[in-house]
C-alpha atoms as a PDB file:
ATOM      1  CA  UNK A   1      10.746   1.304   4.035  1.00  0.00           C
ATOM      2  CA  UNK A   2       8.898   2.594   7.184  1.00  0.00           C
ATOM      3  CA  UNK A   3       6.069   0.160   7.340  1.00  0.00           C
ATOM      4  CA  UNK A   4       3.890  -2.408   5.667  1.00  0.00           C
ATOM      5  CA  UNK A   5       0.376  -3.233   6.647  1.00  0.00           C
ATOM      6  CA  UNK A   6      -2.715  -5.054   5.535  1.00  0.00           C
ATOM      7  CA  UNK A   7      -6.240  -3.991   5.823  1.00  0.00           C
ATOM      8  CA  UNK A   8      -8.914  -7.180   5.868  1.00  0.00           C
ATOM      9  CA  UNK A   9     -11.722  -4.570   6.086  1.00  0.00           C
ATOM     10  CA  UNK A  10     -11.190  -3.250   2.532  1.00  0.00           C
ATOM     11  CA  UNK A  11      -8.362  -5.928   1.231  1.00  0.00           C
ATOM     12  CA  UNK A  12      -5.773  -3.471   0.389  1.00  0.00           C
ATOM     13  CA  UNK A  13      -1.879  -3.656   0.835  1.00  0.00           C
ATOM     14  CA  UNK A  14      -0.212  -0.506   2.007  1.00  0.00           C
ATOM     15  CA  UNK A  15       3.618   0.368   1.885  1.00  0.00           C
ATOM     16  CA  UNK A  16       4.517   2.981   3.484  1.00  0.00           C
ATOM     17  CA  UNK A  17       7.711   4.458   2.826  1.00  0.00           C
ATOM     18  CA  UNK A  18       7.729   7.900   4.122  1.00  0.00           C
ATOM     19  CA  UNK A  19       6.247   9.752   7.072  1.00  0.00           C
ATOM     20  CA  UNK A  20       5.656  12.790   5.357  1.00  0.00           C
ATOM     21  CA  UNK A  21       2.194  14.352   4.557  1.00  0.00           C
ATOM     22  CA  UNK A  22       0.450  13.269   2.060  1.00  0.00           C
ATOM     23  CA  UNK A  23      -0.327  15.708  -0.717  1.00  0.00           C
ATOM     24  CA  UNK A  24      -2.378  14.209  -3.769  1.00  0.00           C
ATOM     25  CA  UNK A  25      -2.615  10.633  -5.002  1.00  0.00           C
ATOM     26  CA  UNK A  26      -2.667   9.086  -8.263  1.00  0.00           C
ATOM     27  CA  UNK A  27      -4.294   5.597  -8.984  1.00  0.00           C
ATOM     28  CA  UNK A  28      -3.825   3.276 -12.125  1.00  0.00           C
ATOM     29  CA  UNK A  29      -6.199   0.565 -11.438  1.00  0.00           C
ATOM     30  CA  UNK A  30      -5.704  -1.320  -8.273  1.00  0.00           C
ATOM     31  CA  UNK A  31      -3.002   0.901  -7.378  1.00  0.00           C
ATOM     32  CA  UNK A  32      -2.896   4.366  -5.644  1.00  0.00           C
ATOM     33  CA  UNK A  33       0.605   6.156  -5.369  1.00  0.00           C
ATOM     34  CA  UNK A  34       0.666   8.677  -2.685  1.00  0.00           C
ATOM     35  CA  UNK A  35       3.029  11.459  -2.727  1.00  0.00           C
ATOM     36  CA  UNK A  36       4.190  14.496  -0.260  1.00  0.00           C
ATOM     37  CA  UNK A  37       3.616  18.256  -1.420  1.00  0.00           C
ATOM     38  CA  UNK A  38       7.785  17.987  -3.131  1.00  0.00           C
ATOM     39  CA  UNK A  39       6.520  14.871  -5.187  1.00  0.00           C
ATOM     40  CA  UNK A  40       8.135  12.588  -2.851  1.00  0.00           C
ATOM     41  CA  UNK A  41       5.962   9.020  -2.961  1.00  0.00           C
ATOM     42  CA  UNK A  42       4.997   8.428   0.240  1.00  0.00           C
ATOM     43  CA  UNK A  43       2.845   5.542   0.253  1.00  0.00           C
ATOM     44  CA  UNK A  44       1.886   2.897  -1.948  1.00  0.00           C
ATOM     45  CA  UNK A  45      -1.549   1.405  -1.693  1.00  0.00           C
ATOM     46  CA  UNK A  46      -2.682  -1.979  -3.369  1.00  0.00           C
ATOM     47  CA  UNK A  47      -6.102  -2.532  -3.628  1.00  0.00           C
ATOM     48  CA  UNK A  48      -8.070  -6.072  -3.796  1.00  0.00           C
ATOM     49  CA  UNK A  49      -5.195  -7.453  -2.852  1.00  0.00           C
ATOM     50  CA  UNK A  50      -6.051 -10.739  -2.335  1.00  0.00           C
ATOM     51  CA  UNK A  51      -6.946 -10.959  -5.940  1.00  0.00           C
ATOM     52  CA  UNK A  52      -3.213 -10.867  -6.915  1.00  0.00           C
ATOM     53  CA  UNK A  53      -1.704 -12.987  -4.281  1.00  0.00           C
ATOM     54  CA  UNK A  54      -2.218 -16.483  -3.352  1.00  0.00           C
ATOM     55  CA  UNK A  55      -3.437 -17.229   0.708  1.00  0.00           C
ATOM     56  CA  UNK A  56      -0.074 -18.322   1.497  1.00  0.00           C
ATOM     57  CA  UNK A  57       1.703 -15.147   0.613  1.00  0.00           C
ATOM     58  CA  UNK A  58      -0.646 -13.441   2.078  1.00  0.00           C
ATOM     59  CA  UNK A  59      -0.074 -15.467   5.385  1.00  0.00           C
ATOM     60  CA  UNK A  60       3.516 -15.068   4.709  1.00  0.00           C
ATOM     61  CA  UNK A  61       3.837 -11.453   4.178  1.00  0.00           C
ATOM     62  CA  UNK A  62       1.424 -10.927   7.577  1.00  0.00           C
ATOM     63  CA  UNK A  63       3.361 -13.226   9.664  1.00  0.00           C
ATOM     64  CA  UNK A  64       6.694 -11.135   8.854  1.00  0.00           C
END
């Protein structure tokens, strides 16, 4: 795993796991899978986030 990161502005997780280009997405709800031209996922992209976690996760996860 290359990197995780939060985004207050529009409450979305991302996990990115590759630094490969990005290709095309696909999203099933709150979730957009990002994947490199050779189908590789690349990123992984959680949106409303803070509906799914509790406030101390979240503090957890961004103090790690």
């Amino acid at each position: 795993m290359k990197k995780i990161s939060y985004s207050k502005d529009v409450d979305a997780l991302l996990v990115e796991l590759s630094e490969e280009p990005i290709a095309y997405a696909e999203e099933d709800g709150q979730v957009i899978l990002h994947y490199s031209a050779n189908e590789k996922l690349v990123l992984v992209e959680i949106l409303d986030f803070r509906r799914f976690m509790s406030e101390e996760a979240v503090s957890a996860l961004l103090a790690s």
